[in-house]
Protein backbone atom coordinates (compact mmCIF):
# COMPACT_ATOMS: atom_id res chain seq x y z
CA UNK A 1 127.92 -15.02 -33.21
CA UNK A 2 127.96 -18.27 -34.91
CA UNK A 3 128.44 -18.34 -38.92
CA UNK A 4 125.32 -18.80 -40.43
CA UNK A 5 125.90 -22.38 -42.58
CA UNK A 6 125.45 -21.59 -46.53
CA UNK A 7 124.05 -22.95 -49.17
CA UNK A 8 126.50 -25.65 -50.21
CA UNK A 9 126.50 -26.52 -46.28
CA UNK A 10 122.93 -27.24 -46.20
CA UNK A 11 123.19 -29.24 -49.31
CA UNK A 12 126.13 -31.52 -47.89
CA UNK A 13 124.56 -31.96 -44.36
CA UNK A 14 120.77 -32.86 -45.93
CA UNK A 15 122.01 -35.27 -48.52
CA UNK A 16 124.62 -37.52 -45.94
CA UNK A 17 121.08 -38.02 -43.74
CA UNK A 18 118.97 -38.34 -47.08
CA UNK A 19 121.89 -40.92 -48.24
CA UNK A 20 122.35 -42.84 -44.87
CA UNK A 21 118.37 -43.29 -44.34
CA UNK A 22 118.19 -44.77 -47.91
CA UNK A 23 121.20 -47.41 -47.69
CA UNK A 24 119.84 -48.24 -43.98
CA UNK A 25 115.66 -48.60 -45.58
CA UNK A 26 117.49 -50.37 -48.34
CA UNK A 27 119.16 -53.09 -46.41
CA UNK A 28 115.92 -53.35 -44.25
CA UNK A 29 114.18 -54.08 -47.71
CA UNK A 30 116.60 -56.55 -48.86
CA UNK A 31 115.33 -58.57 -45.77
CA UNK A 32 111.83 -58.59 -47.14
CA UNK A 33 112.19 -59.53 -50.65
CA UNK A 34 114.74 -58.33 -53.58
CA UNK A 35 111.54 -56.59 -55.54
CA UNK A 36 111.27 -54.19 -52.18
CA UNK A 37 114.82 -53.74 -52.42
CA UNK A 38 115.01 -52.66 -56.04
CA UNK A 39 111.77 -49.73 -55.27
CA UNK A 40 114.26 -48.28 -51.98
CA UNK A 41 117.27 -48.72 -55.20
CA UNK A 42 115.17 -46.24 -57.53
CA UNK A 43 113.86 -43.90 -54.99
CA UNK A 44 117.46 -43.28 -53.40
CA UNK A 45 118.46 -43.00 -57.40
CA UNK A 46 115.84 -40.56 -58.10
CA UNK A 47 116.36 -38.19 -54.95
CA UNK A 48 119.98 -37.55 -55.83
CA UNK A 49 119.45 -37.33 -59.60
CA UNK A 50 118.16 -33.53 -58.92
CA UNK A 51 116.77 -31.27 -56.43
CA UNK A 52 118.04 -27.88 -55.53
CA UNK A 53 117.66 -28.34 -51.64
CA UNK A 54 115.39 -25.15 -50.96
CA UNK A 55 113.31 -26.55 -48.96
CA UNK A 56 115.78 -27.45 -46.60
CA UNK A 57 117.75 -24.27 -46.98
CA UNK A 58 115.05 -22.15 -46.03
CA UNK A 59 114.23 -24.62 -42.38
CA UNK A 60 117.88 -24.02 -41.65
CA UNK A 61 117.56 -20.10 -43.14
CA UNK A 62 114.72 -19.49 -40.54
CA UNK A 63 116.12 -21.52 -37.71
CA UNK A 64 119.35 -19.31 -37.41
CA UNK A 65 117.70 -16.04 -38.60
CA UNK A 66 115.30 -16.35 -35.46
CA UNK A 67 118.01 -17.28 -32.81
CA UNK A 68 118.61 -21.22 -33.65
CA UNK A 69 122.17 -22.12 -32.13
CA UNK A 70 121.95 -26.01 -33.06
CA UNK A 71 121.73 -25.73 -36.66
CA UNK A 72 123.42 -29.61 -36.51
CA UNK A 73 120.09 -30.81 -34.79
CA UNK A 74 117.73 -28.84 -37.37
CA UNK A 75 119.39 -31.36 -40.11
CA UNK A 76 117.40 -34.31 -40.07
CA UNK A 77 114.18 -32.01 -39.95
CA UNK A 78 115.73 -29.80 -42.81
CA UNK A 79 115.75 -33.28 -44.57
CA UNK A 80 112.52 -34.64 -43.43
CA UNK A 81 111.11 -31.28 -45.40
CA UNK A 82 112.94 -32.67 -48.26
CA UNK A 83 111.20 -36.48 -47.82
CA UNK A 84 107.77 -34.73 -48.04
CA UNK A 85 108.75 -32.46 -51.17
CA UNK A 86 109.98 -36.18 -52.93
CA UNK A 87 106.61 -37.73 -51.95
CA UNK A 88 104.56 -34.95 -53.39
CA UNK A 89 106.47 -34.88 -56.98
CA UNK A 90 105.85 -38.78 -56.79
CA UNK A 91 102.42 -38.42 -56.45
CA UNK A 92 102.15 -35.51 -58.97
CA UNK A 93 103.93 -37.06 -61.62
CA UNK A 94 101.89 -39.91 -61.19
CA UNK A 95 98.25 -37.41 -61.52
CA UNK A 96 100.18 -35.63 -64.26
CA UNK A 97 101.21 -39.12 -66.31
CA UNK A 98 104.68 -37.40 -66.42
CA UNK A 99 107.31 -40.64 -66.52
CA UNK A 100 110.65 -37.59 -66.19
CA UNK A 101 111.93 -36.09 -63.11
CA UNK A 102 115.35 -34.14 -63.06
CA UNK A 103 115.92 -35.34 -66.52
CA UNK A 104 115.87 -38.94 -65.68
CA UNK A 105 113.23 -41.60 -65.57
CA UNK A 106 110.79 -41.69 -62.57
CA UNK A 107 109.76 -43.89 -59.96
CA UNK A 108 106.73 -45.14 -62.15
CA UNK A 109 108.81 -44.37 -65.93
CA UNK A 110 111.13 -47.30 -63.62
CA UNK A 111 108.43 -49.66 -63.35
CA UNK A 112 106.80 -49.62 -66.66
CA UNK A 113 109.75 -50.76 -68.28
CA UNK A 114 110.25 -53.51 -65.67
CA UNK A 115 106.92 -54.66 -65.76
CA UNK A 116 106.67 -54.64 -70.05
CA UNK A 117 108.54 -57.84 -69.38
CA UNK A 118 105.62 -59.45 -67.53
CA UNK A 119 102.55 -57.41 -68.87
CA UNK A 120 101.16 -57.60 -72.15
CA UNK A 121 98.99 -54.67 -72.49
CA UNK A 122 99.82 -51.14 -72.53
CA UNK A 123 97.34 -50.05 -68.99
CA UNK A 124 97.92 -52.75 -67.43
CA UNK A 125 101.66 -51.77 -67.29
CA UNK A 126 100.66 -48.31 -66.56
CA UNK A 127 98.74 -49.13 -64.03
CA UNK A 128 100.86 -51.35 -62.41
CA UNK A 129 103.63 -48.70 -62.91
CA UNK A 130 101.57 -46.15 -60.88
CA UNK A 131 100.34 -48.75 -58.05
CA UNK A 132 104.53 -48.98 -57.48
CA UNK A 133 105.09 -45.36 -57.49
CA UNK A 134 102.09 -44.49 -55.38
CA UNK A 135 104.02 -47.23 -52.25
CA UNK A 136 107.09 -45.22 -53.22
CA UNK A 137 105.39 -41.64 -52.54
CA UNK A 138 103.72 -42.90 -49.12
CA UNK A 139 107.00 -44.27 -48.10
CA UNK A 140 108.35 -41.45 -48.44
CA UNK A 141 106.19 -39.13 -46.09
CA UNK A 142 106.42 -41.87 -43.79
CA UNK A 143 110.05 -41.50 -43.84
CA UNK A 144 109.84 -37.94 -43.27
CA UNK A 145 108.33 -38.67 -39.88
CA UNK A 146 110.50 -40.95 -39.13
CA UNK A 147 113.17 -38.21 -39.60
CA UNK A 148 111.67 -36.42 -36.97
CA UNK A 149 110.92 -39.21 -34.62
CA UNK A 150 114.46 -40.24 -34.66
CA UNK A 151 116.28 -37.07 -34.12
CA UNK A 152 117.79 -35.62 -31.55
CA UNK A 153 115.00 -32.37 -30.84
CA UNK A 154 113.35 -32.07 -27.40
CA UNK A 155 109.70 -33.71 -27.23
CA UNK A 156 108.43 -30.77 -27.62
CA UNK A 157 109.96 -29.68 -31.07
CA UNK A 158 109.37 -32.83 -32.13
CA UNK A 159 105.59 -32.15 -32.10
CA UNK A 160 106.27 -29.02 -33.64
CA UNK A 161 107.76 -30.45 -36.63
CA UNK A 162 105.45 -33.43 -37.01
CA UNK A 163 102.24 -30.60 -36.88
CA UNK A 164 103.83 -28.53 -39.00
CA UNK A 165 104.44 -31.90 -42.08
CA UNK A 166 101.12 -32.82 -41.06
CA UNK A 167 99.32 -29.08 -41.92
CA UNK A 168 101.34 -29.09 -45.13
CA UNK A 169 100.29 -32.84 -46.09
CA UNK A 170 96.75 -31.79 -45.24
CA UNK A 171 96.94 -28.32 -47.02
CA UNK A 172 98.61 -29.43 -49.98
CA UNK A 173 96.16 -32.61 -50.84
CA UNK A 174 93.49 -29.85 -51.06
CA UNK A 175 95.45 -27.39 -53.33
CA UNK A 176 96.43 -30.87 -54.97
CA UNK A 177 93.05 -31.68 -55.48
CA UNK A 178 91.49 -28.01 -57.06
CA UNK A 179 94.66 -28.03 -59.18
CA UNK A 180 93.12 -31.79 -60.75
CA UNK A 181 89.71 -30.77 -60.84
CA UNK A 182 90.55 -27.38 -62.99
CA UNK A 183 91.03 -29.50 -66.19
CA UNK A 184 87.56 -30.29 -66.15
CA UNK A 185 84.85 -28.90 -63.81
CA UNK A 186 83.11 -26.11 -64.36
CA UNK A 187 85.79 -23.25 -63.42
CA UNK A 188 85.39 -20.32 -60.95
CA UNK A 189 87.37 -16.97 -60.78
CA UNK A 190 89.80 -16.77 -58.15
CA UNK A 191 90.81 -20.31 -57.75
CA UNK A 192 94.08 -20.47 -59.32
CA UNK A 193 95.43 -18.46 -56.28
CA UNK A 194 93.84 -20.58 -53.92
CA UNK A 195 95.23 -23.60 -55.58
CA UNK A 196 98.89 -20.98 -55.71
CA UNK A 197 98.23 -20.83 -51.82
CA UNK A 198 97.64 -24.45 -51.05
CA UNK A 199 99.60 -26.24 -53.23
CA UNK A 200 102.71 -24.45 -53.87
CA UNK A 201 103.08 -21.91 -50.72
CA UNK A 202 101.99 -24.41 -48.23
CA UNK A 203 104.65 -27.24 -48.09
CA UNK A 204 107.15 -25.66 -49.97
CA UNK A 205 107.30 -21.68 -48.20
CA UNK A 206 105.21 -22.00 -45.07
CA UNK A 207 106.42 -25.36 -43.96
CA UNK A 208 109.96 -25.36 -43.76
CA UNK A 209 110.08 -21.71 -42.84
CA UNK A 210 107.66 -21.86 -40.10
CA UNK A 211 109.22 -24.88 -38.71
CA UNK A 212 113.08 -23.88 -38.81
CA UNK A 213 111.56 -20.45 -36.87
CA UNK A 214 109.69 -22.54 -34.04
CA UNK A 215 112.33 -24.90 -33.66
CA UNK A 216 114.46 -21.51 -33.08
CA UNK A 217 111.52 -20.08 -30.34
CA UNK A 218 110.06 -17.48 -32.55
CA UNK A 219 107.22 -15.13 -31.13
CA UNK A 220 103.67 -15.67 -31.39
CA UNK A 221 103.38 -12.29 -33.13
CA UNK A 222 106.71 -12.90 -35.31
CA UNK A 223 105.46 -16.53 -36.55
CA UNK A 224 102.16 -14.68 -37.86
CA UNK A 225 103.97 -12.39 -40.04
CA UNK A 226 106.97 -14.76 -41.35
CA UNK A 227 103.50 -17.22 -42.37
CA UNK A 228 102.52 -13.69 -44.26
CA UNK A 229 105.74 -13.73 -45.71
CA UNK A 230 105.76 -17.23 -46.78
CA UNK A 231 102.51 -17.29 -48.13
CA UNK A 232 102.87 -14.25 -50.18
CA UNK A 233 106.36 -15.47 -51.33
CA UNK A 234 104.59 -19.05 -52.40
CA UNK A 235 101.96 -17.49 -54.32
CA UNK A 236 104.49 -15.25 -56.58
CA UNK A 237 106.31 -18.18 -57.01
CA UNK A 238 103.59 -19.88 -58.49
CA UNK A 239 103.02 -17.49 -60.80
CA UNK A 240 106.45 -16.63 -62.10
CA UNK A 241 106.34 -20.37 -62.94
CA UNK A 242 103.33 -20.05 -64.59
CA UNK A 243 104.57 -17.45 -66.85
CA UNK A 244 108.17 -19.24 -67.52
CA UNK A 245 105.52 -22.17 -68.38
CA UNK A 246 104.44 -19.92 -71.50
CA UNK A 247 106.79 -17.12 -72.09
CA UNK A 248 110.43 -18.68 -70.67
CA UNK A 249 113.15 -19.81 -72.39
CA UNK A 250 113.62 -23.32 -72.95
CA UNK A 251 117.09 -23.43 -72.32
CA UNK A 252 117.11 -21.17 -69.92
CA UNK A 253 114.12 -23.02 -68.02
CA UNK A 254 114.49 -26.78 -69.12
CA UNK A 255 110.38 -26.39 -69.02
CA UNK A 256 108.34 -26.22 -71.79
CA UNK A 257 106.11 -23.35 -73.28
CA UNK A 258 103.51 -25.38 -75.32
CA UNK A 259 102.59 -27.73 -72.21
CA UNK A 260 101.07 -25.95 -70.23
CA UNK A 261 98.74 -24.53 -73.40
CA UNK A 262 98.08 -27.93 -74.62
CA UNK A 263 96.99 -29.28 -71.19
CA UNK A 264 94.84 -26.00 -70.92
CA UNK A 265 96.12 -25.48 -67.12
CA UNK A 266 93.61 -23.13 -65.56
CA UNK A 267 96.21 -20.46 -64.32
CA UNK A 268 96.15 -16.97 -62.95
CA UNK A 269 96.85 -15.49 -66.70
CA UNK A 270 94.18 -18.17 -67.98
CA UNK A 271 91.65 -16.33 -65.79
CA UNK A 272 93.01 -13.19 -66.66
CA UNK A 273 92.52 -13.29 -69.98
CA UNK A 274 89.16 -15.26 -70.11
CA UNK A 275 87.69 -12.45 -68.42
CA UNK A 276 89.11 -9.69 -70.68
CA UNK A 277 89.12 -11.40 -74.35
CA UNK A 278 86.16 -10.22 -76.90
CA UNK A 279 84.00 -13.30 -77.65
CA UNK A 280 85.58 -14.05 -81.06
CA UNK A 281 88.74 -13.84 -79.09
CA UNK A 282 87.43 -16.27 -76.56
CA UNK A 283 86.18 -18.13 -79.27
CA UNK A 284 89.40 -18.85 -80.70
CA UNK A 285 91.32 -19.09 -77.35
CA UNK A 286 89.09 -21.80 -75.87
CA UNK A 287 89.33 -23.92 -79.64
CA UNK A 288 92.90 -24.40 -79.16
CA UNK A 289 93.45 -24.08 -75.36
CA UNK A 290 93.70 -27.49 -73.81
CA UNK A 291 93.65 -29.46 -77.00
CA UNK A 292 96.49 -31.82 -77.40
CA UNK A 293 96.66 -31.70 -81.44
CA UNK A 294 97.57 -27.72 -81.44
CA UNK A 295 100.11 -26.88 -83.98
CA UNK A 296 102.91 -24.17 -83.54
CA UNK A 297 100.29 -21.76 -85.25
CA UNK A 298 97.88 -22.25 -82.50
CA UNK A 299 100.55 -21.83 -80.00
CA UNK A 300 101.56 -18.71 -80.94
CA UNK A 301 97.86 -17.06 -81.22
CA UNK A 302 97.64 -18.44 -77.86
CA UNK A 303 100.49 -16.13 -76.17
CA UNK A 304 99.87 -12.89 -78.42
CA UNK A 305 96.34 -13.58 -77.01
CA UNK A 306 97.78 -13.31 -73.38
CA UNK A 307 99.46 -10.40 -74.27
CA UNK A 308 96.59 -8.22 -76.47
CA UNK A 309 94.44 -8.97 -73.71
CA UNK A 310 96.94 -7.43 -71.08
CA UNK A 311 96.87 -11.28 -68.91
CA UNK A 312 100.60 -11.42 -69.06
CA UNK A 313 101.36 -7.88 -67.57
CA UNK A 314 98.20 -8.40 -65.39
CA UNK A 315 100.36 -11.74 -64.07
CA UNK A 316 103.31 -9.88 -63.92
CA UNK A 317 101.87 -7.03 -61.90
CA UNK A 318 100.54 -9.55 -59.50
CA UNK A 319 103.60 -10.67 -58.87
CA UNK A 320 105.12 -7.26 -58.28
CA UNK A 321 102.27 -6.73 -55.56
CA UNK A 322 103.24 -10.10 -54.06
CA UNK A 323 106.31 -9.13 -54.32
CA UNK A 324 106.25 -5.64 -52.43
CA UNK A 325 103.91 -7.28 -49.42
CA UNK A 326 106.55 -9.82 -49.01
CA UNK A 327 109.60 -7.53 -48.76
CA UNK A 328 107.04 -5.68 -46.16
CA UNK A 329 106.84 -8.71 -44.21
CA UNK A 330 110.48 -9.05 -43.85
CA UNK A 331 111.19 -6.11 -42.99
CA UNK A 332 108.67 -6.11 -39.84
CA UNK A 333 110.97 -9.35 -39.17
CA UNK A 334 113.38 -6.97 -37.86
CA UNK A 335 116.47 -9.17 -38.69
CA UNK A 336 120.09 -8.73 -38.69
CA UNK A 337 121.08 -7.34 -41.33
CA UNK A 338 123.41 -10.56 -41.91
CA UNK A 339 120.18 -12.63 -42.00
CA UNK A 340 117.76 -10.24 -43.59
CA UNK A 341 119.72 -10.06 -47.00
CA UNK A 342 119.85 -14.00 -47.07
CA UNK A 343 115.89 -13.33 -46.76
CA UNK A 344 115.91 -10.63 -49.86
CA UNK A 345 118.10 -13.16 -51.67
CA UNK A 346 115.54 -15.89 -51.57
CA UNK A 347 112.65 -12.91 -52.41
CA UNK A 348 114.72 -12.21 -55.63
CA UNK A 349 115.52 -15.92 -56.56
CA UNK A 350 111.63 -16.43 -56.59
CA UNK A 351 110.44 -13.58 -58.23
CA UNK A 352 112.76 -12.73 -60.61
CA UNK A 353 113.81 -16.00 -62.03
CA UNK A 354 114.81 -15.58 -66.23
CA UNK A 355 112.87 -15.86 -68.64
């Protein structure tokens, strides 16, 4: 049997295609105009300033766990998985007017510094900035199909991977879209796992797992439960994030614990403890929840809040349920054992990151 490639393998093989369709859409640019040049010159910067690569671990994960013996082929699609994931933090940095990514300056944190030069007022720049950033996202998805039109897959799994980007594109705009509307319209129980579901589990679990296992051939009946498994596995995800977002460690984390408060993000342990807090409780919560000018007082009565009112270990036990209907999915897998404890290892690095 054929070694089953690792991590660091993965990483290499995605970032020489990720690297040699960047230089090649540069030096296309260049032909258009220098200014198109210099937006392929910060998006080629940007991908390879960070990224951990999961995306494209777990296509190539799935491919060879379900029978894959090409794992060279599944490349360009493992890094066509990583093209959407790039798009989608453009765009959300962009809703989020977050000007950071992987501890550098963004695609749009690029442009409004190059266009203070040329624009005197403050949103004008900004919106400029964004206008740039939003061509950079769409290039980007484009370039994922592109990926998979150029590769070397039969017809036929070349559908397969092109259906699969387009039912994440579709499914994450929607989770996109709840996740936007939480900060102000009127808010209904339940939704933060729907917006877990679509945004998070869709294109970053369900995607590149489902497609690595039908590029392999997986069953009918076998792609039904590894979608259980992803979904599941997306949604915990979501919320261990969600609780690093208010209880981590900074410098364990590199992600705040005040943001998330201040921006009053409508989470799982938002709705948890909303429906559990006394009214004077509530009273307080909602004063300081979501308002920008809350002082490290506030911020501290917010997360003894989440814990009186039992939201936190209500979170927590969520994601133990999550947790224990994803290991049962795997285990009706019935994988090698080689390949089901590189399938418990991604369980664990999910749902038990530190906090």
């Amino acid at each position: 049997m054929t070694r089953p490639h690792t991590e660091k393998d993965i990483v290499r093989l995605v970032n020489d295609v990720l690297n040699d369709f960047f230089v090649q859409s540069t030096d296309e640019a260049a032909h258009i105009d220098s200014s198109y040049q210099t937006l392929w010159q910060h998006l080629h910067e940007l991908i390879m300033a960070g990224g951990k690569r999961l995306r494209p671990q777990m296509l190539v994960f799935a491919y060879e766990a379900f029978g894959g013996s090409d794992t060279q082929q599944t490349i360009p699609i493992a890094a066509a998985q990583e093209l959407l994931h790039f798009c989608l933090l453009i765009h959300d940095d962009i809703i989020d007017r977050d000007y950071m990514r992987y501890g550098v300056t963004n695609v749009a944190g690029q442009y409004k510094k190059r266009y203070a030069k040329h624009v005197d007022t403050h949103d004008e720049q900004t919106h400029y900035a964004h206008s740039a950033a939003i061509l950079g996202g769409d290039l980007m998805l484009s370039g994922a199909h592109q990926l998979v039109a150029s590769s070397n897959l039969l017809p036929k799994q070349k559908t397969q991977a092109h259906h699969q980007l387009t039912r994440a594109t579709f499914e994450v705009a929607g989770g996109e879209l709840l996740d936007t509307e939480l900060g102000f319209m009127p808010h209904k129980a339940g939704l933060s796992l729907k917006v877990a579901r679509y945004k998070t589990a869709s294109y970053s679990f369900i995607s590149p797992l489902t497609t690595g296992a039908e590029l392999a051939g997986i069953s009918a009946d076998k792609v039904k439960v590894l979608r259980e498994f992803a979904s599941t596995l997306g949604i915990a995800y979501q919320l261990v994030d969600d609780l690093l977002g208010v209880f981590g460690d900074e410098n364990v984390t590199g992600k705040s614990t005040s943001s998330d408060i201040i921006e009053g993000k409508k989470t799982y342990m938002f709705e948890q403890a909303f429906a559990q807090l006394s009214a004077r409780d509530k009273n307080h919560f909602m004063q300081i929840y979501g308002n920008p000018k809350a002082n490290p007082e506030d911020l501290a009565l917010i997360k003894q809040l989440f814990e009186s009112s039992g939201a936190r270990q209500a979170t927590q036990d969520k994601i133990n349920e999550l947790t224990t209907s994803a290991h049962s999915a795997l285990a009706a897998l019935s994988l090698t054992p080689t390949h089901y404890t590189r399938f418990e290892k991604l369980v664990n690095t999910v749902t038990k990151r530190r906090f």
